[in-house]
Each structure stands twice: as structure tokens, then as C-alpha cells.
Protein backbone atom coordinates (compact mmCIF):
# COMPACT_ATOMS: atom_id res chain seq x y z
CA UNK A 1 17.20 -4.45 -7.51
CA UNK A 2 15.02 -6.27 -5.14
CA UNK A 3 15.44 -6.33 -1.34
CA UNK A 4 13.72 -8.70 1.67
CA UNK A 5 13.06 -7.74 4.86
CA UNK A 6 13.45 -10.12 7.63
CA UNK A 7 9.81 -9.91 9.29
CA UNK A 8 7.96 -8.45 6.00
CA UNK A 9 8.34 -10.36 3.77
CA UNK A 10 5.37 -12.83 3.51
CA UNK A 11 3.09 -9.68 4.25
CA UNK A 12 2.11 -9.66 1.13
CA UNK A 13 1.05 -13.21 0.48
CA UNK A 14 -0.90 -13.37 3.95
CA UNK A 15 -2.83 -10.24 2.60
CA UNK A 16 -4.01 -11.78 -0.48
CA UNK A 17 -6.12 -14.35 1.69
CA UNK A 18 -8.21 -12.27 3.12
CA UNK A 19 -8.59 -9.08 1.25
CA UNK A 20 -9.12 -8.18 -2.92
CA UNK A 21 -6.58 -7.10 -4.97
CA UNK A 22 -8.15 -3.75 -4.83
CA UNK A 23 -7.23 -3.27 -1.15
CA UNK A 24 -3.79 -4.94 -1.92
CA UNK A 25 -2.83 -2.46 -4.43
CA UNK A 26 -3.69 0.57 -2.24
CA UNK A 27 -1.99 -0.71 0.48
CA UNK A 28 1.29 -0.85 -1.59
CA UNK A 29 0.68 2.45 -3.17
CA UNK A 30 0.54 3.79 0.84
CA UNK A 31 3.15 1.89 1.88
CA UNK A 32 4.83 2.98 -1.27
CA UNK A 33 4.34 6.42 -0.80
CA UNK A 34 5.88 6.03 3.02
CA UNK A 35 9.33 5.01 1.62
CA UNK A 36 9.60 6.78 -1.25
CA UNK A 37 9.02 10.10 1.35
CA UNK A 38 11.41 8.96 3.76
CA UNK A 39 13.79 8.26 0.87
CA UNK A 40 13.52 11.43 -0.55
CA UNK A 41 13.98 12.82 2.52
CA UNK A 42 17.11 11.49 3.59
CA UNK A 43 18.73 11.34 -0.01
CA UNK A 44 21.87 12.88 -0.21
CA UNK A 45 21.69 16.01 -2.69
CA UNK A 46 24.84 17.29 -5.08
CA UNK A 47 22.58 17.96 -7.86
CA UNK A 48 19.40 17.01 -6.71
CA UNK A 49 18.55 14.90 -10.01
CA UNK A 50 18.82 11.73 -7.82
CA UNK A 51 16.53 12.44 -5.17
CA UNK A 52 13.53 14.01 -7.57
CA UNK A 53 14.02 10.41 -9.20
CA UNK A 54 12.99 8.38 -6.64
CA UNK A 55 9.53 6.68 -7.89
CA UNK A 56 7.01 4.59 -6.01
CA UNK A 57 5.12 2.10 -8.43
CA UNK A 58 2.34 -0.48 -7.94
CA UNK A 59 2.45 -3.24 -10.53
CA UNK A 60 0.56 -6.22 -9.80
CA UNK A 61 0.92 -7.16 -5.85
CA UNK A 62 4.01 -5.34 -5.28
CA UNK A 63 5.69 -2.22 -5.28
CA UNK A 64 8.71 -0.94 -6.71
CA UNK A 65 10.65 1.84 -4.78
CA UNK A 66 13.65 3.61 -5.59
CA UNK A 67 15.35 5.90 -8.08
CA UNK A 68 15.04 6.38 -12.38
CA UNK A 69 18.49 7.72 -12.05
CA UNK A 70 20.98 5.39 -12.61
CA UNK A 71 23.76 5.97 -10.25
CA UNK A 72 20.97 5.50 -7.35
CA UNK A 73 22.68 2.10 -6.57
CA UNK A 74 26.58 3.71 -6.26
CA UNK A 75 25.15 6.26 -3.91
CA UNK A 76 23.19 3.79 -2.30
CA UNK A 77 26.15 1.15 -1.31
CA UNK A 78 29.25 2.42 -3.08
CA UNK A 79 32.07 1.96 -5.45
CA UNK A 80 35.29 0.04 -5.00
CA UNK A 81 37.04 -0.72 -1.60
CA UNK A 82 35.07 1.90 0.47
CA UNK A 83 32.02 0.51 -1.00
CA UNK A 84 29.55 -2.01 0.56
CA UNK A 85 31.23 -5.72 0.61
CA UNK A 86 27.90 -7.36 -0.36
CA UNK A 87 27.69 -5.74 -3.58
CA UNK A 88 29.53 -6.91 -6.98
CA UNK A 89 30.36 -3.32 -8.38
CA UNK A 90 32.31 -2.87 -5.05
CA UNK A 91 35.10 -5.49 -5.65
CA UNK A 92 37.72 -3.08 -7.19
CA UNK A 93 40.25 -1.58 -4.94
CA UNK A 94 41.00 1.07 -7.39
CA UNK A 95 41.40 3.16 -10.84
CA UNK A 96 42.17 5.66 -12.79
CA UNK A 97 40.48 7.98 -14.73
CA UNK A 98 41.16 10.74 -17.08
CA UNK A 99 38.87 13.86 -16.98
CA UNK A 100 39.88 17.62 -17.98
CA UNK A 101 43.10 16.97 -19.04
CA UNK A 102 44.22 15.89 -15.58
CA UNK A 103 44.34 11.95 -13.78
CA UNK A 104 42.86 10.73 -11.40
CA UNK A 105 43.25 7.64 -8.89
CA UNK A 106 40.13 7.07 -6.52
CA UNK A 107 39.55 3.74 -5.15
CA UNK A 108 35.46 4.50 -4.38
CA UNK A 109 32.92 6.52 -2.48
CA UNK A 110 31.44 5.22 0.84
CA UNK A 111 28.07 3.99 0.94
CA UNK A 112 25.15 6.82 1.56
CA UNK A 113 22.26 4.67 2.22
CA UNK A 114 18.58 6.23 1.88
CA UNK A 115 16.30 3.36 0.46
CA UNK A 116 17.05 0.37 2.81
CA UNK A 117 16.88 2.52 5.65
CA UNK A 118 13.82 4.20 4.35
CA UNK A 119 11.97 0.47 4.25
CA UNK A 120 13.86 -0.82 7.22
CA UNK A 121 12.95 2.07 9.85
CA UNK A 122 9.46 2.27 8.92
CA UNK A 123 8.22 -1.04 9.19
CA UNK A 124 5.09 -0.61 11.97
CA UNK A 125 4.30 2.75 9.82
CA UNK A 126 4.06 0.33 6.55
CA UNK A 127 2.37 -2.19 8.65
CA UNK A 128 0.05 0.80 9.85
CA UNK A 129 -1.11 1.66 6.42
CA UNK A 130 -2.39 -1.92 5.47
CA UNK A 131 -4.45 -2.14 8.33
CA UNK A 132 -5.71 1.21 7.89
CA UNK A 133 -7.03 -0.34 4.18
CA UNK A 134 -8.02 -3.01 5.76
CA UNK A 135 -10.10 -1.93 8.60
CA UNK A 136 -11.77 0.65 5.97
């Protein structure tokens, strides 16, 4: 899944003009590093499986953020009705499911965001980081 930030977005490309990919790359892998803590840090935990999966990866000139477990994205903006509106897997209003001999009729899980707002409320601290690679 790939998100844009309003204000971010072209960071990237006006970084490439005046710096090596060498200095691009450990930029993102700071910047990285910045969401994937504040991620982790505000991930909710049942199990805990989903917020020791969240990754930070340089490939290239960008960065991929988020979770290796895939549920990550039903946490993230929910399931069904109660779920996020701008999301596809939230158009259901409800089901049912069998489990343990009983039924059951849910119609979703409200969102629990912890990756948008871990990119979103740390934009001057991502911002921070480049210059710091930059001014090295």
C-alpha cells in the first residue's frame, strides 16, 4: 500500500538534485527508522505479532514502512461498516461467521490507525533527518 503526503511528497525528487544516492538512501533509512518507531509505538497490541512486524526498508530512492503481518491494513482502517469509507475491504455492512461451534454476526472493527499517523505527525522530524545527512 502506498500513501502521499500533502507537503512531502516531491521531497524526494528535489533531493536527488543536489545530493548522491548515497545520502538519499540514508536519509530514508532515518526517516525510515522515525516512523517505523513511532509506529511501533503506538500499535495497538492483542498478540503483539503485529507490532514486532512493522519493517522499515530502503529500496532504491524510497522507503517502505509498515507491517509483514497481514492483517496490518484491517487494524490500520477497518473492516465492514465501522471501517474507514475510503477503503474497498470496508464496503460490507455485515456477516457471519462460524467459529467453535457457535455463529457469529459482526459487521467490522473500527479503524486503529498507527502508520499514517506515524508519517503524518512527524513530518519536521523526517524533514530534520535529511538535513542532518545533508549538512554532514
Amino acid at each position: 500500500m502506498n500513501f502521499s503526503i500533502e507537503g512531502i511528497d516531491n521531497v524526494v525528487d528535489k533531493l536527488t538534485q543536489y545530493a548522491s544516492g548515497d545520502k538519499i538512501q540514508r536519509g530514508l533509512a532515518m526517516a525510515g527508522e522515525v516512523v517505523r518507531a513511532h509506529a511501533v509505538a503506538n500499535c495497538p497490541v492483542a498478540t503483539g505479532r503485529l507490532k514486532g512486524s512493522i519493517v522499515s526498508q530502503v529500496d532504491g530512492d524510497s522507503v517502505a514502512i509498515g507491517p509483514t503481518a497481514d492483517y496490518g491494513i484491517y487494524v490500520e482502517f477497518g473492516t465492514g461498516s465501522r471501517g474507514d469509507k475510503s477503503v474497498s475491504h470496508t464496503s460490507k455492512r455485515h456477516w457471519t461467521y462460524y467459529s467453535g461451534g457457535r455463529f457469529y454476526t459482526t459487521s467490522g472493527q473500527a479503524p486503529q490507525p498507527f502508520l499514517v499517523p506515524a508519517l503524518k505527525n512527524n513530518i519536521s522530524e523526517i524533514i530534520a533527518k535529511f538535513k542532518e545527512v545533508y549538512n554532514s
